[in-house]
C-alpha atoms as a PDB file:
ATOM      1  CA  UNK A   1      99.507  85.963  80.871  1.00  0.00           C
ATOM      2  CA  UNK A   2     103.278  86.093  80.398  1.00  0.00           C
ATOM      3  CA  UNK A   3     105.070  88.325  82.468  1.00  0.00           C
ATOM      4  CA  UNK A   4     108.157  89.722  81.912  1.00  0.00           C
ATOM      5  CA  UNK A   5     110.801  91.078  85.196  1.00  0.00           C
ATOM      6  CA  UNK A   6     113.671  92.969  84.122  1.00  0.00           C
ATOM      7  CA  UNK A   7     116.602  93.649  85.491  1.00  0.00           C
ATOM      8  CA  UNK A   8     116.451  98.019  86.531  1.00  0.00           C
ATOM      9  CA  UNK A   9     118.931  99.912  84.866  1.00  0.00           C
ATOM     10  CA  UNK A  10     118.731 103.288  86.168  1.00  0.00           C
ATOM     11  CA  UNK A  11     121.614 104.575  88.243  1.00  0.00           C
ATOM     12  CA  UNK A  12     121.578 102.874  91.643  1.00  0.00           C
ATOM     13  CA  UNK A  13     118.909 101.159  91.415  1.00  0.00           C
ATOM     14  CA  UNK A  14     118.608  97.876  93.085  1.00  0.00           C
ATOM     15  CA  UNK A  15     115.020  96.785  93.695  1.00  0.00           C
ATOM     16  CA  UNK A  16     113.296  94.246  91.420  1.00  0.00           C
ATOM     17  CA  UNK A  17     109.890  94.361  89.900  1.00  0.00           C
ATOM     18  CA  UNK A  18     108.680  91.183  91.645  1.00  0.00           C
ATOM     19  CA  UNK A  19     109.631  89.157  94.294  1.00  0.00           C
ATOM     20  CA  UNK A  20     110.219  85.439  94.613  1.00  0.00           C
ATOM     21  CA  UNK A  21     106.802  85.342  96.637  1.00  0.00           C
ATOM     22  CA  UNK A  22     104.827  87.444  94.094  1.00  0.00           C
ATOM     23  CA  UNK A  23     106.027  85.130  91.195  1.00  0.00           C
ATOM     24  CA  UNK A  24     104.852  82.277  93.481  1.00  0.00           C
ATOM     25  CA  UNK A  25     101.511  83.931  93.685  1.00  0.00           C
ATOM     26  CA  UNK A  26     101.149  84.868  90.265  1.00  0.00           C
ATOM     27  CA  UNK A  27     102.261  81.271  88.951  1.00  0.00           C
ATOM     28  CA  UNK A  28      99.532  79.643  91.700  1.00  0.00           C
ATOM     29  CA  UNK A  29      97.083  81.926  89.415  1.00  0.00           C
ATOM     30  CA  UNK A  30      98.266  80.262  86.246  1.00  0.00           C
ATOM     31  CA  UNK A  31     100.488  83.065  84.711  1.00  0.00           C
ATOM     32  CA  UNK A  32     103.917  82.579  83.502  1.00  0.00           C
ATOM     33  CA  UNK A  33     106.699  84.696  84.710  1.00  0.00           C
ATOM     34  CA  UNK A  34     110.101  85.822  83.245  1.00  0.00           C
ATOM     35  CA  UNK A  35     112.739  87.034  85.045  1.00  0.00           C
ATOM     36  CA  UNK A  36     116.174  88.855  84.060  1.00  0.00           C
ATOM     37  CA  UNK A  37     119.229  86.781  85.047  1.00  0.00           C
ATOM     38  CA  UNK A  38     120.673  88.401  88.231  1.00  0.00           C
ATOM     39  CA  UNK A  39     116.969  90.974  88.354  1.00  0.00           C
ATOM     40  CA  UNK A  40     117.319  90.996  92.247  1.00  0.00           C
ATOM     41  CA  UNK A  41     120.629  90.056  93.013  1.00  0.00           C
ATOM     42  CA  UNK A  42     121.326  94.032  94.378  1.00  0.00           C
ATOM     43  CA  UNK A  43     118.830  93.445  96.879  1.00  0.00           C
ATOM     44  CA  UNK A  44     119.734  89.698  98.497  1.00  0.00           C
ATOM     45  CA  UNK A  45     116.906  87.499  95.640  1.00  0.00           C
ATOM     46  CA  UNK A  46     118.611  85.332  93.727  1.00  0.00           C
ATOM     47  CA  UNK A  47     118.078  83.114  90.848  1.00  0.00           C
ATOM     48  CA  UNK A  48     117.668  80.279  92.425  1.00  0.00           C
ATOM     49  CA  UNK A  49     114.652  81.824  94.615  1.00  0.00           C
ATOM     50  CA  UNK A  50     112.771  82.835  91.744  1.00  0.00           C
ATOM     51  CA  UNK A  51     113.319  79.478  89.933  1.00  0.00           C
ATOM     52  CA  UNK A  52     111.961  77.835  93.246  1.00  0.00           C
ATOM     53  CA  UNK A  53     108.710  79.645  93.266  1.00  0.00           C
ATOM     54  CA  UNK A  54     108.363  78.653  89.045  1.00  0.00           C
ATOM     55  CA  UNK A  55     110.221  81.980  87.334  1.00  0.00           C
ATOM     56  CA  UNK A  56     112.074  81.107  83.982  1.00  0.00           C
ATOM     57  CA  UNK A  57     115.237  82.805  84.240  1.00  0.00           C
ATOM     58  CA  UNK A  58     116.026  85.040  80.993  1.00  0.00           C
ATOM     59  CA  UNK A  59     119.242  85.411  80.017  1.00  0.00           C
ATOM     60  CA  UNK A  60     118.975  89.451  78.303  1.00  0.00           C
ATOM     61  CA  UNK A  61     115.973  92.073  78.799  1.00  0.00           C
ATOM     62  CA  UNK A  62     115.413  92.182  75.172  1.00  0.00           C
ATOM     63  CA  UNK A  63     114.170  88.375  75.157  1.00  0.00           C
ATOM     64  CA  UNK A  64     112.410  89.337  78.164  1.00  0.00           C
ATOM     65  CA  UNK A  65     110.447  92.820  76.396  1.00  0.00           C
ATOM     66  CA  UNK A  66     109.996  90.830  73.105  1.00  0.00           C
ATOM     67  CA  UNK A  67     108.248  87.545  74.730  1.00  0.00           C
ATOM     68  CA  UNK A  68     106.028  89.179  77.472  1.00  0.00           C
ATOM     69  CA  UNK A  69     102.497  90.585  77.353  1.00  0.00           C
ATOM     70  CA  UNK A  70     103.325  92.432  80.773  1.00  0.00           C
ATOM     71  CA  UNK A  71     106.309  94.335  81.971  1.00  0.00           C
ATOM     72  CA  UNK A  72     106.560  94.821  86.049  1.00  0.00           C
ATOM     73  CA  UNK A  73     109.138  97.096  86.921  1.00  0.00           C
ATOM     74  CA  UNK A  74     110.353  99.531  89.763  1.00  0.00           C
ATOM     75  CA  UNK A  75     111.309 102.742  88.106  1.00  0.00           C
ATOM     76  CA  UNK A  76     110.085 104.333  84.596  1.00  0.00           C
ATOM     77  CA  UNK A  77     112.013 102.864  81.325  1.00  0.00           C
ATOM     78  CA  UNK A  78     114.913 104.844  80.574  1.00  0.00           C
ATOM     79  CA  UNK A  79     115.322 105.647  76.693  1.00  0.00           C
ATOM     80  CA  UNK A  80     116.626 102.217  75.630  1.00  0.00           C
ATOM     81  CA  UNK A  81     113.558 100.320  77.266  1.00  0.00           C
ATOM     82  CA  UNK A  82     111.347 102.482  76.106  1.00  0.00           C
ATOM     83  CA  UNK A  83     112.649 101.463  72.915  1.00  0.00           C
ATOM     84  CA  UNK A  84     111.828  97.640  73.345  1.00  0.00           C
ATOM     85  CA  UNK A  85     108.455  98.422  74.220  1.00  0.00           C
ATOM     86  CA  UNK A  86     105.568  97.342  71.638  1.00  0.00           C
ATOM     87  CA  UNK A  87     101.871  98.585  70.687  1.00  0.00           C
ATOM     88  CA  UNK A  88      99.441  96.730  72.912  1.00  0.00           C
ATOM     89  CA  UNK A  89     102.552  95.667  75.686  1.00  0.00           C
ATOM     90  CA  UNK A  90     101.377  96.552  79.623  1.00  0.00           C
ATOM     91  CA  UNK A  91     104.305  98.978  81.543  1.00  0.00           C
ATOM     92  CA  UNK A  92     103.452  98.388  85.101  1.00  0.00           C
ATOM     93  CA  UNK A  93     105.536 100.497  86.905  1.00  0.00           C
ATOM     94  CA  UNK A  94     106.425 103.995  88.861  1.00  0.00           C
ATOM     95  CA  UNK A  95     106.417 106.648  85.759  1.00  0.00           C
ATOM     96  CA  UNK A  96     106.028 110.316  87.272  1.00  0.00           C
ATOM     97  CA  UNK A  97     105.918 111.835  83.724  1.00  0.00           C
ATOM     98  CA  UNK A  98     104.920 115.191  84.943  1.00  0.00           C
ATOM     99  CA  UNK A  99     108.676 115.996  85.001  1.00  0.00           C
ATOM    100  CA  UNK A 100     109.672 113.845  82.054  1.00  0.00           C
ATOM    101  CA  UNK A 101     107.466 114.744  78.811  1.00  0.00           C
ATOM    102  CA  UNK A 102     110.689 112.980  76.885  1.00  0.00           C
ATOM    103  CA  UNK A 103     109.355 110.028  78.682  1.00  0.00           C
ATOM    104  CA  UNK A 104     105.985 110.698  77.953  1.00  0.00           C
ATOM    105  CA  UNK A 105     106.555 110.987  74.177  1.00  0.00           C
ATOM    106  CA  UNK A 106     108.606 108.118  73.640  1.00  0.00           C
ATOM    107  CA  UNK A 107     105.918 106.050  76.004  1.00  0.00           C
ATOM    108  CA  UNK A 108     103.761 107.411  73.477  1.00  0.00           C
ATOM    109  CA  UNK A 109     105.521 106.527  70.443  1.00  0.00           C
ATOM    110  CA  UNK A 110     105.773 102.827  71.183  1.00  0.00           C
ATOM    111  CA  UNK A 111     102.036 102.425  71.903  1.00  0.00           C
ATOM    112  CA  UNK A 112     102.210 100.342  75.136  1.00  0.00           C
ATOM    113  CA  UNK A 113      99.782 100.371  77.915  1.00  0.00           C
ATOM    114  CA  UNK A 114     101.877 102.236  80.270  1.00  0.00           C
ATOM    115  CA  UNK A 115     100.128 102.118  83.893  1.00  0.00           C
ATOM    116  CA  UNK A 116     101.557 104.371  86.618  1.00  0.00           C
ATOM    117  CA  UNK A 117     101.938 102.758  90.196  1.00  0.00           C
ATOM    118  CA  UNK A 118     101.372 106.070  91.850  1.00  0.00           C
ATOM    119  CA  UNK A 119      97.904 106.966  89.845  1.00  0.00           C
ATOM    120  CA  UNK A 120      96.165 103.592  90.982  1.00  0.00           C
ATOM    121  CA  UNK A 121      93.837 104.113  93.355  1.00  0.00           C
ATOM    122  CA  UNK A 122      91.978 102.383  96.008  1.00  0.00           C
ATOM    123  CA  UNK A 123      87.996 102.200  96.921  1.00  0.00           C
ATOM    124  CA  UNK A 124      88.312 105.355  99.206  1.00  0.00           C
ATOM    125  CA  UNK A 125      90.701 107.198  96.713  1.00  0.00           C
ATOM    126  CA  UNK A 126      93.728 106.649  98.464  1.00  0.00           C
ATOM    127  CA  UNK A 127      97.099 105.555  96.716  1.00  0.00           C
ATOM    128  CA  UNK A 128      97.846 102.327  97.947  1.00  0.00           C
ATOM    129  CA  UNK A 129     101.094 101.803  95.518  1.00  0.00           C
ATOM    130  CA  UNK A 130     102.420 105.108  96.320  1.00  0.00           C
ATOM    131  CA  UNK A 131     101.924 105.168  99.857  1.00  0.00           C
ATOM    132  CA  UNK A 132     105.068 103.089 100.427  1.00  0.00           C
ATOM    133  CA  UNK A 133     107.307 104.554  98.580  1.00  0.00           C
ATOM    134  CA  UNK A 134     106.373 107.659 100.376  1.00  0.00           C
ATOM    135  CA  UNK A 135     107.001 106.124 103.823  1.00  0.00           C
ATOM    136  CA  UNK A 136     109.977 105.417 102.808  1.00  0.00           C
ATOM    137  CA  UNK A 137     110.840 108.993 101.134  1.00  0.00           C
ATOM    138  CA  UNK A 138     109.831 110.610 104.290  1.00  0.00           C
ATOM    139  CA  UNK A 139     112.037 109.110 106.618  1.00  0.00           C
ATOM    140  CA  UNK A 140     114.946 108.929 104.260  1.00  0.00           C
ATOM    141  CA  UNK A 141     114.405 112.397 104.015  1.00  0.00           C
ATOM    142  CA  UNK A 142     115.676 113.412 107.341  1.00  0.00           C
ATOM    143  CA  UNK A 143     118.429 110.520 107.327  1.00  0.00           C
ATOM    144  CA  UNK A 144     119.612 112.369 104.388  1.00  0.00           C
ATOM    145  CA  UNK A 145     118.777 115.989 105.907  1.00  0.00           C
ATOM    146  CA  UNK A 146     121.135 115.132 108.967  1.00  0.00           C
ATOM    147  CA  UNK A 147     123.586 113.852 106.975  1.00  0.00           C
ATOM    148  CA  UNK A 148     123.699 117.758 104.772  1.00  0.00           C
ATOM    149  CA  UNK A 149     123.840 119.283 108.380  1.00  0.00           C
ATOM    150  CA  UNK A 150     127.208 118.304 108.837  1.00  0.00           C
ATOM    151  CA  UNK A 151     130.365 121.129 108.129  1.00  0.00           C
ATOM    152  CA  UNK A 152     131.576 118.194 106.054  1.00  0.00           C
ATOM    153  CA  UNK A 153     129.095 117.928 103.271  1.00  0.00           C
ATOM    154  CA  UNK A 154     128.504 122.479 103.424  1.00  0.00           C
ATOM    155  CA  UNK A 155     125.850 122.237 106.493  1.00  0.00           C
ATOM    156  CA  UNK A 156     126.357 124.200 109.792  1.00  0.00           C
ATOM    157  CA  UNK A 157     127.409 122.013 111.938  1.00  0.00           C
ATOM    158  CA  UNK A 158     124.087 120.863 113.677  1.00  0.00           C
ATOM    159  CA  UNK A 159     122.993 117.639 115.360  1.00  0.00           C
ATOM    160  CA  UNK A 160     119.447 117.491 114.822  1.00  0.00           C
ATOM    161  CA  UNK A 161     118.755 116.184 118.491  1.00  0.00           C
ATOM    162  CA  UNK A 162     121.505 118.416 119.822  1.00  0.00           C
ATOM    163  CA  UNK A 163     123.401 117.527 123.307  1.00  0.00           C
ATOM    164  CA  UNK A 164     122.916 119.140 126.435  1.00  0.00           C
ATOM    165  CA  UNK A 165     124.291 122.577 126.704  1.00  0.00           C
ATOM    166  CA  UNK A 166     123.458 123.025 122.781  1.00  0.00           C
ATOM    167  CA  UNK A 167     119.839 122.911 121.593  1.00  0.00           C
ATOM    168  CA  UNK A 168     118.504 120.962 119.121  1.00  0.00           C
ATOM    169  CA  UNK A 169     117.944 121.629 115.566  1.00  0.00           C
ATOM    170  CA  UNK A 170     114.607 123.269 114.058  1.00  0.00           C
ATOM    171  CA  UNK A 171     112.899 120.969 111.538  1.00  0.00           C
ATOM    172  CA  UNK A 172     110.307 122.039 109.129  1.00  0.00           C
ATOM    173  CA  UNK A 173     108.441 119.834 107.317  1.00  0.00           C
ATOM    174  CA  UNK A 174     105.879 121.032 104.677  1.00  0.00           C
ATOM    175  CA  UNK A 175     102.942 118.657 103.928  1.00  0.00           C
ATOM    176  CA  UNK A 176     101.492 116.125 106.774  1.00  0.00           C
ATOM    177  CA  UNK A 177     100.576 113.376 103.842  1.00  0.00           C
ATOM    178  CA  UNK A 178     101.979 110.024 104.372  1.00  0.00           C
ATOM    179  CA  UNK A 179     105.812 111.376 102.972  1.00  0.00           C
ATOM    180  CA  UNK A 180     105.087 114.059 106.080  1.00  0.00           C
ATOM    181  CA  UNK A 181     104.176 112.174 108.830  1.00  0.00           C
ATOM    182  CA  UNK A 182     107.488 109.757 108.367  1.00  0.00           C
ATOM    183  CA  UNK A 183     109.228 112.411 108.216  1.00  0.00           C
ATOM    184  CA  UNK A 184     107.985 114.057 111.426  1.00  0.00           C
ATOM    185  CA  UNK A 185     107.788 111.136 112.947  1.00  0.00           C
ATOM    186  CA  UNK A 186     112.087 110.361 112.371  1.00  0.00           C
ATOM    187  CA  UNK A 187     113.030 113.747 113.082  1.00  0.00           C
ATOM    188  CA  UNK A 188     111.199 113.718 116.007  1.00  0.00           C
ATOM    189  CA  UNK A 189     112.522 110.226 116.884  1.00  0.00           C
ATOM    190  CA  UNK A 190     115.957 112.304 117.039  1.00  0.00           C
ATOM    191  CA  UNK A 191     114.920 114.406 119.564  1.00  0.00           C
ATOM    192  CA  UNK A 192     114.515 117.611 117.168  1.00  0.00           C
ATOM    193  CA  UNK A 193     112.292 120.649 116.858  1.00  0.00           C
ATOM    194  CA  UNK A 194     109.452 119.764 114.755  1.00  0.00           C
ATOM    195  CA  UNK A 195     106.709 121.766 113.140  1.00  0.00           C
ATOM    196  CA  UNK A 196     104.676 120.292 110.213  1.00  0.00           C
ATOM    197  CA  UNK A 197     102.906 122.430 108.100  1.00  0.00           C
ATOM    198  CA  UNK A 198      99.743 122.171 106.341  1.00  0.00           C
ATOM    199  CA  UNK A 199      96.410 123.697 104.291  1.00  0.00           C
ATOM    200  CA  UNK A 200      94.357 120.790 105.699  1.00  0.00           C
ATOM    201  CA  UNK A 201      93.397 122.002 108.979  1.00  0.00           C
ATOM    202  CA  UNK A 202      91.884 118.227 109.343  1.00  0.00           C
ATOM    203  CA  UNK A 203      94.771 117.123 108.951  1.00  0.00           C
ATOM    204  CA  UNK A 204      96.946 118.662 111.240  1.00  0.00           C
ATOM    205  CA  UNK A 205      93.721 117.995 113.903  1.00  0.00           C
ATOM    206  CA  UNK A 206      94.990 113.861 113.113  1.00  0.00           C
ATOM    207  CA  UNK A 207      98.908 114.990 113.477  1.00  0.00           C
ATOM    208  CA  UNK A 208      98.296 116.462 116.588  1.00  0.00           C
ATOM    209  CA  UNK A 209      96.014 113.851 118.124  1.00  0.00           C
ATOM    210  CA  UNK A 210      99.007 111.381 117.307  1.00  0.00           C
ATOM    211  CA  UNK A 211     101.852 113.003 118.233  1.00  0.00           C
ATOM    212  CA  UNK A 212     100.360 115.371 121.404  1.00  0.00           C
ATOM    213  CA  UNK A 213     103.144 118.030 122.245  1.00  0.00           C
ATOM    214  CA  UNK A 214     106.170 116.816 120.760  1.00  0.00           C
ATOM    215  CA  UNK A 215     104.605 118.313 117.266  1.00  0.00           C
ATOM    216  CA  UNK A 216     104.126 121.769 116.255  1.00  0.00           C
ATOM    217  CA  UNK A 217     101.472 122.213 113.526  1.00  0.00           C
ATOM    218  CA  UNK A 218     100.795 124.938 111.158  1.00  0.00           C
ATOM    219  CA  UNK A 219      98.001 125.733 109.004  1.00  0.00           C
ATOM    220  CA  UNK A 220      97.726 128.470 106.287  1.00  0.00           C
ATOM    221  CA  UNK A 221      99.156 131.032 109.136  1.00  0.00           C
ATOM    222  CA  UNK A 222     102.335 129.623 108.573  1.00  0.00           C
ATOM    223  CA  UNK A 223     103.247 130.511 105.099  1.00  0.00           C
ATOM    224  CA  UNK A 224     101.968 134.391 105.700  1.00  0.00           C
ATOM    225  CA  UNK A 225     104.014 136.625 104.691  1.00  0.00           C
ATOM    226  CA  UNK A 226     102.935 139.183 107.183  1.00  0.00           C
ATOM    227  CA  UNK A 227     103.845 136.820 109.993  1.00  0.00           C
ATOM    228  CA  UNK A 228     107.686 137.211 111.142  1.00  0.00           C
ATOM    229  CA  UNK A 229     109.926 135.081 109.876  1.00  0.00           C
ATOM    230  CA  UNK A 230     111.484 132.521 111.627  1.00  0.00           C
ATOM    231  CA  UNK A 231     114.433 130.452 111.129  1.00  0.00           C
ATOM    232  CA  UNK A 232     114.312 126.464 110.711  1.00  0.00           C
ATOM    233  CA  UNK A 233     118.145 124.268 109.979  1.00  0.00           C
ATOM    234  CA  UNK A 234     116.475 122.069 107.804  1.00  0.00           C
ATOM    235  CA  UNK A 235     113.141 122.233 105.335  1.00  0.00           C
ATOM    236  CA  UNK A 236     111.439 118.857 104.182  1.00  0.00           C
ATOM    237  CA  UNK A 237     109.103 119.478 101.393  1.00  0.00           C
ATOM    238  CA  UNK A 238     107.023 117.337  98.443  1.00  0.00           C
ATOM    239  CA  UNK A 239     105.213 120.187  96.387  1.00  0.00           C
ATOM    240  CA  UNK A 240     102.997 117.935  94.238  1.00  0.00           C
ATOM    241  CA  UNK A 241     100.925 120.588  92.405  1.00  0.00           C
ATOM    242  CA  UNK A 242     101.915 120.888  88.988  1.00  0.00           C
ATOM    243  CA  UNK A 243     101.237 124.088  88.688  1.00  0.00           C
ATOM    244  CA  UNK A 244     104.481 126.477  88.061  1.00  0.00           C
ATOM    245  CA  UNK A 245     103.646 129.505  89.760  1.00  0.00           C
ATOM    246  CA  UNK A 246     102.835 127.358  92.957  1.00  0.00           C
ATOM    247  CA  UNK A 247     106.430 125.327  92.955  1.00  0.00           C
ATOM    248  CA  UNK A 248     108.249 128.862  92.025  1.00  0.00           C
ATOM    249  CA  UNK A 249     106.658 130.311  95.304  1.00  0.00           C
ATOM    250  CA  UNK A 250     107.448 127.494  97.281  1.00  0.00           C
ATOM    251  CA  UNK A 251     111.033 127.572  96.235  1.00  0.00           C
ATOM    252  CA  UNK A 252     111.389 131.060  97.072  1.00  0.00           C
ATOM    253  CA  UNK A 253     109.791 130.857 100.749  1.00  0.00           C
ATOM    254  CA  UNK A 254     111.739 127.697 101.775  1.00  0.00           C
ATOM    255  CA  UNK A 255     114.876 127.276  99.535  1.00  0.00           C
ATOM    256  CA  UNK A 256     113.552 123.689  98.357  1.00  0.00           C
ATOM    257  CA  UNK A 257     111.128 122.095  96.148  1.00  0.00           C
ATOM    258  CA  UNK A 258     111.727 123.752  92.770  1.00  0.00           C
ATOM    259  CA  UNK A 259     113.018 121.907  89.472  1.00  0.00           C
ATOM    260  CA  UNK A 260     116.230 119.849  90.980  1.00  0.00           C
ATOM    261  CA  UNK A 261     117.917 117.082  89.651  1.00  0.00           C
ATOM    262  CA  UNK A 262     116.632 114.164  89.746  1.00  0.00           C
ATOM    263  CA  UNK A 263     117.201 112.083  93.142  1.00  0.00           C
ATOM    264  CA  UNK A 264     119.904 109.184  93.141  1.00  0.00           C
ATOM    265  CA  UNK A 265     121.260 107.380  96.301  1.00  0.00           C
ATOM    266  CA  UNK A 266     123.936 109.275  96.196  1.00  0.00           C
ATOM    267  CA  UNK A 267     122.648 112.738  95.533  1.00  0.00           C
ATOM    268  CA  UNK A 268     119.524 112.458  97.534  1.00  0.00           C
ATOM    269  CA  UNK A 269     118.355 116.207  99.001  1.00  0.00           C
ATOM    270  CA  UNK A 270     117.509 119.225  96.741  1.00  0.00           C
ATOM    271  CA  UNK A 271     115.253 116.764  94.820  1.00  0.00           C
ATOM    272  CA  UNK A 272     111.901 117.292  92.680  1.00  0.00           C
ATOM    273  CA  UNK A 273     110.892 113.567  92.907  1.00  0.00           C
ATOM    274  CA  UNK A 274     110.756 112.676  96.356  1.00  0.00           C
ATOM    275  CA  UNK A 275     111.918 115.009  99.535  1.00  0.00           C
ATOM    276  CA  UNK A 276     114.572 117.970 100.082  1.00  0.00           C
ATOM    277  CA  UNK A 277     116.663 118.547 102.947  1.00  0.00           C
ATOM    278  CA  UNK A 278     117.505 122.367 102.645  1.00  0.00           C
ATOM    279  CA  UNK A 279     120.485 123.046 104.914  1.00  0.00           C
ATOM    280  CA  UNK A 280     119.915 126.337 106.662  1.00  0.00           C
ATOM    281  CA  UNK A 281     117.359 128.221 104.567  1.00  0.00           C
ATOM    282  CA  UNK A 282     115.441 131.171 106.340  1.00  0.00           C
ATOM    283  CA  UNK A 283     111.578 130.359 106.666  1.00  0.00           C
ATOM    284  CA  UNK A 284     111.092 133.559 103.955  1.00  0.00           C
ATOM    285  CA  UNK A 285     114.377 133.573 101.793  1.00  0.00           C
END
């Protein structure tokens, strides 16, 4: 099979769709790969490491969409792309079209085989291709949820692990999945107040077997409304249901999780894709 690497385009991103060791392996297994000219340059791969391990370096991204039976890239095909694509192509890649139907139609329209990293599953159902990408949203999360706590960027002022004489900052995190537990797990790590909630009581059963007393769990209790409200500095939350009425709720009660833009590097909290640091919100606004 020929497959085709090119170069991402969407704003700030820098990760490649293969790696100079993956085209090794995949040219050991008799494929041919083709990668954009500077594809992984952002990230510290060069051209000279993918020609090494047997890539053909392409010079545009149209020679590359035109020539190859399989497209491998990091983030869904913005309009242009989608534009190059061709009936009977593979799309291997992160889509998340739920929020995108544009994306969906146009995906559509070109009648590729579009295949979603974060619907492939494993033998025990698990999402082996997402999982990483939500290790990595979780404990950017906080990073970025710190970073909104300062008076600088509109926050209150707050060091999530405080200093003595000054206590440290409340941290609510809704969801113990894999996004979750990073995300507990850094905040934690900076000596905060954490409490994870969660409808899987199982769950929360693993949570607190790993982390003993430095966690606070929650289970359906915790998003009562009879129960009084308390206050938490800053809400983590991935609301993954689709369903409206559940994501409008969820927005109301913690301030976070509704429609936002979508996340960048450089505007990373109050986002639908991945996690939001809510500065301040009341556990009940």
């Amino acid at each position: 099979m020929r497959i085709g690497v090119p170069k991402e385009i969407k704003n700030h991103e820098y990760r490649v769709g293969m790696t100079p060791s993956s085209v090794r392996e995949a040219v050991h297994h008799g494929h041919e790969v083709l990668v954009q000219k500077n594809a992984g340059a952002g990230i510290g791969l060069y051209d000279e490491q993918y020609a090494k391990a047997g890539a053909k370096i392409i010079d545009t991204a149209e020679e590359i969409f035109a020539t190859a039976e399989m497209i491998v890239k990091v983030k869904e095909p913005q309009p242009n792309e989608c534009k190059m694509l061709r009936p009977g192509q593979i799309l291997f890649t992160y889509l998340h079209l739920a929020p995108d139907p544009e994306q969906a139609k146009a995906l559509m329209e070109s009648g590729c085989v579009a295949i979603a990293y974060e619907t492939v599953t494993d033998v025990r159902g698990g999402l082996p291709l997402l999982a990483p990408m939500s290790e990595v949203a979780g404990r950017m999360s906080i990073q970025a949820g710190a970073h909104s706590l300062e008076i600088a960027q509109g926050g209150r002022g707050m060091l999530l692990g405080g200093v003595p004489g000054v206590p440290a900052a409340k941290v609510v995190v809704l969801g113990g999945g894999v996004s979750g537990m990073n995300a507990a797990r850094m905040a934690m790590g900076l000596e905060a107040h954490v409490t994870v909630i969660d409808l899987n009581l199982h769950r929360l059963y693993e949570l607190d077997l790993q982390f003993g007393p430095k966690l606070n769990t929650l289970g359906r209790h915790g998003l009562n409304p009879s129960r009084p409200n308390h206050t938490h500095d800053q809400a983590i939350g991935w609301p993954a249901r689709s369903d409206e009425r559940r994501r409008r709720r969820f927005r109301r009660r913690w301030g976070c999780g509704g429609k936002g833009r979508p996340e960048t590097p450089r505007c990373p909290s109050r986002s639908a894709a991945s996690a939001d640091a809510c500065r301040g919100a009341p556990a009940g606004a």
